[in-house]
N, C-alpha and C. Protein backbone atom coordinates (compact mmCIF):
# COMPACT_ATOMS: atom_id res chain seq x y z
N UNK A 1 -4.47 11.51 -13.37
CA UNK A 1 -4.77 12.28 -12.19
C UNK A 1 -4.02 11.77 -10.95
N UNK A 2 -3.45 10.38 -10.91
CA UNK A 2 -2.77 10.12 -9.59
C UNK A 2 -1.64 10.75 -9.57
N UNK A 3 -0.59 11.08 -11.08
CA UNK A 3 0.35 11.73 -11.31
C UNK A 3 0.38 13.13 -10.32
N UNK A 4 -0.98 13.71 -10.51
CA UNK A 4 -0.91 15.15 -10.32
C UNK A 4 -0.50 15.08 -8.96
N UNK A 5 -0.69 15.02 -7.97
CA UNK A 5 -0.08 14.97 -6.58
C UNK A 5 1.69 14.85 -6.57
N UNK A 6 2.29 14.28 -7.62
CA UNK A 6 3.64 14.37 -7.65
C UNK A 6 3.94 15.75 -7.22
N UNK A 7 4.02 16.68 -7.77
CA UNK A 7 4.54 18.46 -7.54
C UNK A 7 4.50 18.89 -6.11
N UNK A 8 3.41 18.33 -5.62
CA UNK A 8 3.09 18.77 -4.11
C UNK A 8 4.00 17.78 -3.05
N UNK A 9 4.02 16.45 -3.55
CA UNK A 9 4.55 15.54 -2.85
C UNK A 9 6.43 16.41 -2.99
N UNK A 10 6.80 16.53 -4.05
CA UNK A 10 8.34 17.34 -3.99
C UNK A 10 8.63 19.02 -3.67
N UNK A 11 7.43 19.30 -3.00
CA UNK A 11 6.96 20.63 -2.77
C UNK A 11 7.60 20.77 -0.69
N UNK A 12 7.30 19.35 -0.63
CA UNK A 12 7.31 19.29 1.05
C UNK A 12 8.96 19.33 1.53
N UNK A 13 8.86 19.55 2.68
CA UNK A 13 10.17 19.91 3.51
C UNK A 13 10.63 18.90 4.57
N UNK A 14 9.42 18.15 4.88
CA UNK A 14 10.25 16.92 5.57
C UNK A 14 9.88 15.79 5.23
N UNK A 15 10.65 14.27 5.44
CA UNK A 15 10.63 13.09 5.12
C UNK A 15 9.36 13.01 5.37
N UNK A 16 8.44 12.67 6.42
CA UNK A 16 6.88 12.64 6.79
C UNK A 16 6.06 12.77 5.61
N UNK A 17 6.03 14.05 5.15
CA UNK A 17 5.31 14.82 4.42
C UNK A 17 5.33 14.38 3.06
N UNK A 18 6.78 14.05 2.41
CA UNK A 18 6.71 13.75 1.26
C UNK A 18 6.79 12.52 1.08
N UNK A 19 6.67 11.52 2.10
CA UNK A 19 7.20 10.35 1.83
C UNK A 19 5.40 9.95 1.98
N UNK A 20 4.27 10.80 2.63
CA UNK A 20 3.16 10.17 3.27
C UNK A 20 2.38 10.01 1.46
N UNK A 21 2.76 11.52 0.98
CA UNK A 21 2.21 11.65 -0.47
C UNK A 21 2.39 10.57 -1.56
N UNK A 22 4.04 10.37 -1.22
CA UNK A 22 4.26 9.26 -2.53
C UNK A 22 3.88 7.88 -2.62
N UNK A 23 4.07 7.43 -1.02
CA UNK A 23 3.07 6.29 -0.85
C UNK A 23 1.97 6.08 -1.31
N UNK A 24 1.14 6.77 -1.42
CA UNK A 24 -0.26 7.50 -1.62
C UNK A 24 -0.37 7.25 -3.34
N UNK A 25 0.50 7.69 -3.77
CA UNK A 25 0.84 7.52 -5.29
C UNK A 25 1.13 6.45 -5.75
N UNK A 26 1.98 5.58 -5.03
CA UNK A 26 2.63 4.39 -4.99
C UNK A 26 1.51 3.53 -4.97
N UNK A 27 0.88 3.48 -4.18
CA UNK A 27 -0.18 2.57 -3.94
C UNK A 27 -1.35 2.53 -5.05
N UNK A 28 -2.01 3.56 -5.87
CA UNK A 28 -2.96 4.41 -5.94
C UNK A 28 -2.34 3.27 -8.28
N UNK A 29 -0.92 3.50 -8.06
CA UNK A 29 -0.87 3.33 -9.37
C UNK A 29 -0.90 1.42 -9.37
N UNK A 30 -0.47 1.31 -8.08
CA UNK A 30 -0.77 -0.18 -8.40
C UNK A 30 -2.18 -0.51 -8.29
N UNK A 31 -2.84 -0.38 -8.01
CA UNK A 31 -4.33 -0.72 -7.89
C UNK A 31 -5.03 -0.01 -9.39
N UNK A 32 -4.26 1.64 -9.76
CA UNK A 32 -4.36 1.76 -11.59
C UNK A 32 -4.60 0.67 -12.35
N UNK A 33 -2.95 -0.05 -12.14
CA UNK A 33 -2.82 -0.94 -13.64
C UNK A 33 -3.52 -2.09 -13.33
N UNK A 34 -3.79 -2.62 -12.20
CA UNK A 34 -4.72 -3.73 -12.36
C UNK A 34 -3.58 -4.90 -12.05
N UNK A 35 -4.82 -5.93 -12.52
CA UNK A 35 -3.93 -7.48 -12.75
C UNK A 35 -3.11 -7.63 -11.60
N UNK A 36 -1.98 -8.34 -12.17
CA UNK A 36 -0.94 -8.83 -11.18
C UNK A 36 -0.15 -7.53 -10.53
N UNK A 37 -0.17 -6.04 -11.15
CA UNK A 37 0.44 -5.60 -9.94
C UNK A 37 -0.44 -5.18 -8.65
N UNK A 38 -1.63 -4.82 -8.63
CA UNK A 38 -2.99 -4.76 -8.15
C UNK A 38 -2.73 -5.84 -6.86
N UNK A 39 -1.78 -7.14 -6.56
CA UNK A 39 -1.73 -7.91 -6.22
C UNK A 39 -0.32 -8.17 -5.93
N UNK A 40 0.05 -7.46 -4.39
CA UNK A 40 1.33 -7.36 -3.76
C UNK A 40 1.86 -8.75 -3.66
N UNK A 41 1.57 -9.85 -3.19
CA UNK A 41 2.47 -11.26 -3.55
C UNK A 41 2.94 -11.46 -4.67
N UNK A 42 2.31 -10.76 -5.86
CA UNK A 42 2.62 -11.49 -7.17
C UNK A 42 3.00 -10.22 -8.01
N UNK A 43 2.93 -8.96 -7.56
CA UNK A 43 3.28 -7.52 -8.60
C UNK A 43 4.72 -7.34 -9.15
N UNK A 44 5.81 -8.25 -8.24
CA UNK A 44 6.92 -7.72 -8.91
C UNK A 44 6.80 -9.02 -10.56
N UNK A 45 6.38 -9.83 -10.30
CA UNK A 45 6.17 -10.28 -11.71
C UNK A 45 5.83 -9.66 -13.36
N UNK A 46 5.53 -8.25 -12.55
CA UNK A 46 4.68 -7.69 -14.14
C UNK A 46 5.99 -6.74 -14.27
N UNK A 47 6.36 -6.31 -15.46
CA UNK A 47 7.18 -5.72 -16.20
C UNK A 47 6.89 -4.40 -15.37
N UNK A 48 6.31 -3.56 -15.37
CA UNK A 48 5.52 -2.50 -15.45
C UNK A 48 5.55 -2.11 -13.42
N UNK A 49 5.97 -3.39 -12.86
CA UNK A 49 6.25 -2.79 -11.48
C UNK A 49 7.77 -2.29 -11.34
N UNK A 50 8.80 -2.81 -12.69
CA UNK A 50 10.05 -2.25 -12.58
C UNK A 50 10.28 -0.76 -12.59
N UNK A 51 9.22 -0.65 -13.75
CA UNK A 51 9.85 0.43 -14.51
C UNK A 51 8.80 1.73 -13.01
N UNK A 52 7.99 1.19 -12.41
CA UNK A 52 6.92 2.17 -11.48
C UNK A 52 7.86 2.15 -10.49
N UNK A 53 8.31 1.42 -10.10
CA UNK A 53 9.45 1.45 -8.80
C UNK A 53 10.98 2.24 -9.46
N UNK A 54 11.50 2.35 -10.39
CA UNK A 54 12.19 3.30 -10.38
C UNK A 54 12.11 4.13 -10.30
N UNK A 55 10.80 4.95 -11.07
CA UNK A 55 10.64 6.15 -11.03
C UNK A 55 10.56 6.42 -9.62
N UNK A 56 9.75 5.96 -8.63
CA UNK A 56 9.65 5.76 -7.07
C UNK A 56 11.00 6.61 -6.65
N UNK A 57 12.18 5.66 -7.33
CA UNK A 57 13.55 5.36 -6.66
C UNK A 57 14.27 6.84 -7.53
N UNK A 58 13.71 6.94 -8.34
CA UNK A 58 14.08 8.64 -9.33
C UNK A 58 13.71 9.96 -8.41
N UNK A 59 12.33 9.60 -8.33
CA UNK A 59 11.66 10.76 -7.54
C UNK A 59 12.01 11.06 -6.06
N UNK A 60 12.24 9.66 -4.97
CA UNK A 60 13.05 10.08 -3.47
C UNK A 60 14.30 11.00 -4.00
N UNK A 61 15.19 10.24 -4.91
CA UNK A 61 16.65 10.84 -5.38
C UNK A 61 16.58 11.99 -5.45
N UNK A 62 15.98 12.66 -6.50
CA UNK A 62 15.54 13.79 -6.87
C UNK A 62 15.05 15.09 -5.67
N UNK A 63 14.16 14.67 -4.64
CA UNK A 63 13.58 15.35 -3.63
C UNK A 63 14.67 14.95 -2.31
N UNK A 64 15.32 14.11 -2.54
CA UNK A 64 16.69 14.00 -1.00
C UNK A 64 17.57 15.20 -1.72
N UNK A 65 17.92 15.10 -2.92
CA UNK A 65 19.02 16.15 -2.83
C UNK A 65 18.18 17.33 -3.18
N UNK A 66 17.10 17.77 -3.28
CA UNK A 66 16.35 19.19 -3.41
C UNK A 66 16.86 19.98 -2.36
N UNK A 67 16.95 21.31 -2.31
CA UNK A 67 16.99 22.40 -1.41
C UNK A 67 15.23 21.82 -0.23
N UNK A 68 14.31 21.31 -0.82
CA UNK A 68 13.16 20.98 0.04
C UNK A 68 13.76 19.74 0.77
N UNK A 69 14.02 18.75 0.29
CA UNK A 69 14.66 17.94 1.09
C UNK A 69 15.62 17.22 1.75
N UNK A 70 17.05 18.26 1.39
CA UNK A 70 17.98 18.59 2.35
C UNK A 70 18.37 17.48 2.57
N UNK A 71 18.93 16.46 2.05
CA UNK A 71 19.51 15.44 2.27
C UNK A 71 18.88 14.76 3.90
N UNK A 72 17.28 14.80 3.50
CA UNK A 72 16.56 14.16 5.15
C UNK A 72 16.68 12.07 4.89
N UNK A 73 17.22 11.66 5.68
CA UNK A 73 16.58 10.25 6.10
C UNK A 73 15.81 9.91 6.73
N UNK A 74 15.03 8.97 6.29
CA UNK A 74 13.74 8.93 7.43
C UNK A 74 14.08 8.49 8.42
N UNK A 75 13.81 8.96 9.69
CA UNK A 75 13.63 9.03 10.98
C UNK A 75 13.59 7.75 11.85
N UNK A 76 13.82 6.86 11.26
CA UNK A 76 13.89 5.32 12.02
C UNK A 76 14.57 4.78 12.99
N UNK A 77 14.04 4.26 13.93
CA UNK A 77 14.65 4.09 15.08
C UNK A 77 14.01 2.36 15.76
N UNK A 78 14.65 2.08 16.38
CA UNK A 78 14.29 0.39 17.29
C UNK A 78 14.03 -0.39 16.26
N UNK A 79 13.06 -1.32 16.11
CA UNK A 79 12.48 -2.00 15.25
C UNK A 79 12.44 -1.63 13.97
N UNK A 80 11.75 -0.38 13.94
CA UNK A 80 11.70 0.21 12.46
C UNK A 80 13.18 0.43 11.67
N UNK A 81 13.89 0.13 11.75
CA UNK A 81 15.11 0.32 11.88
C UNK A 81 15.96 -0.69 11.39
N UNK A 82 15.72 -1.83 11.63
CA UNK A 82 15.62 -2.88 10.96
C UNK A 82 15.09 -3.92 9.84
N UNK A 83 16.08 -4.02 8.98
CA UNK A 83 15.30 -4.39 7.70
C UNK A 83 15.22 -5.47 7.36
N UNK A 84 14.19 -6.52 8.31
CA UNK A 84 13.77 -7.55 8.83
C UNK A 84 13.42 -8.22 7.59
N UNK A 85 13.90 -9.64 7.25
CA UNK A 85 14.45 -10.54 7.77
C UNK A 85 15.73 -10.02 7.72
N UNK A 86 16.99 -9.06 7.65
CA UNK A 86 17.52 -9.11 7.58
C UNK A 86 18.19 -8.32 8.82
N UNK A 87 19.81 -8.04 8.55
CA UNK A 87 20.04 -7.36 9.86
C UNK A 87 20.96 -6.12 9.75
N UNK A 88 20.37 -6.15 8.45
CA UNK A 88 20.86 -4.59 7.91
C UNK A 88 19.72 -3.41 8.57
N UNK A 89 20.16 -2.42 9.25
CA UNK A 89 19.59 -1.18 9.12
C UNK A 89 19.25 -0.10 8.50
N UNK A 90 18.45 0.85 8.19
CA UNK A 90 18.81 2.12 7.16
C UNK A 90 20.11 2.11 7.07
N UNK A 91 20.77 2.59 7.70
CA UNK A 91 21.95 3.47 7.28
C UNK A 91 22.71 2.90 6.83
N UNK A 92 22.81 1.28 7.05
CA UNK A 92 23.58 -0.10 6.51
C UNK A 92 23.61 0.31 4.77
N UNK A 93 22.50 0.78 4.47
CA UNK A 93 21.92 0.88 2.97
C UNK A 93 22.33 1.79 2.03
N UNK A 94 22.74 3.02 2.85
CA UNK A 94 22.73 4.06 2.18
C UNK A 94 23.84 4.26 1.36
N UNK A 95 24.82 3.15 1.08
CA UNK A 95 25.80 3.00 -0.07
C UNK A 95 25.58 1.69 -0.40
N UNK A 96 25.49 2.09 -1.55
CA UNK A 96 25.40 0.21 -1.97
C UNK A 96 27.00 -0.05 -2.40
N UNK A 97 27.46 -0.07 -2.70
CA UNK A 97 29.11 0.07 -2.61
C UNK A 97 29.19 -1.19 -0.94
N UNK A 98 28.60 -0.93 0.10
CA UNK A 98 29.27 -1.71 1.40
C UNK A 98 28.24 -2.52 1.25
N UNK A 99 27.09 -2.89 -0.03
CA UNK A 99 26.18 -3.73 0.10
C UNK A 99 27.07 -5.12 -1.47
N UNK A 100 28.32 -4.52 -1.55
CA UNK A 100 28.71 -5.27 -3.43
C UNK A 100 27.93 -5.05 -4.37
N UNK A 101 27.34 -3.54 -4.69
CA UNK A 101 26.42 -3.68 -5.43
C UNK A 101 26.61 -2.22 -6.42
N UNK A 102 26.81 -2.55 -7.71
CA UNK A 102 27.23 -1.37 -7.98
C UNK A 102 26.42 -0.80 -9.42
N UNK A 103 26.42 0.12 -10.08
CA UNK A 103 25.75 0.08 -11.60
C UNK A 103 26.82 0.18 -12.55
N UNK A 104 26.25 -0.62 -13.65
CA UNK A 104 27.43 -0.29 -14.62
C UNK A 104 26.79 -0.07 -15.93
């Protein structure tokens, strides 16, 4: 049943909207499986937060290039904007290519 909200979450038209849903989902499945992912200091340890965070990273992909979401970036600006500790920004990110990072 946390699944079911997916359709609606790729249903929406702006970053806000679909990004408020998947969080929502995001959150909802870690507190699901329990244990160590249930437990943000220690969740990337469990197998099972890889494979939940891609799909994460499947599903933005999927809904940025949709006709619904129009190639939107989220809206970040000053602080938010910064991807503290570091001193990369969004947009720093949006190729990993200028990050040395590539798939093979």
């Amino acid at each position: 049943s946390i699944a079911s909200g997916t359709p609606t979450a790729m249903s929406k038209t702006t970053y806000g909207e679909f990004s408020g849903i998947i969080n929502g989902i995001h959150g909802s499945v870690h507190i699901w499986v329990g244990g160590t992912m249930s437990d943000a200091a220690v969740s990337p340890a469990d197998p099972v937060f890889w494979l939940h965070h891609a799909n994460l990273d499947r599903l933005w992909w999927t809904w940025y290039n949709s006709p619904q979401g129009n190639h939107q970036n989220p809206p970040l600006a000053g602080s938010d904007a910064l991807m503290d500790p570091w001193t990369y920004t969004e947009p720093d990110t949006r190729n990993i290519a200028t990050l040395h990072y590539n798939y093979v």
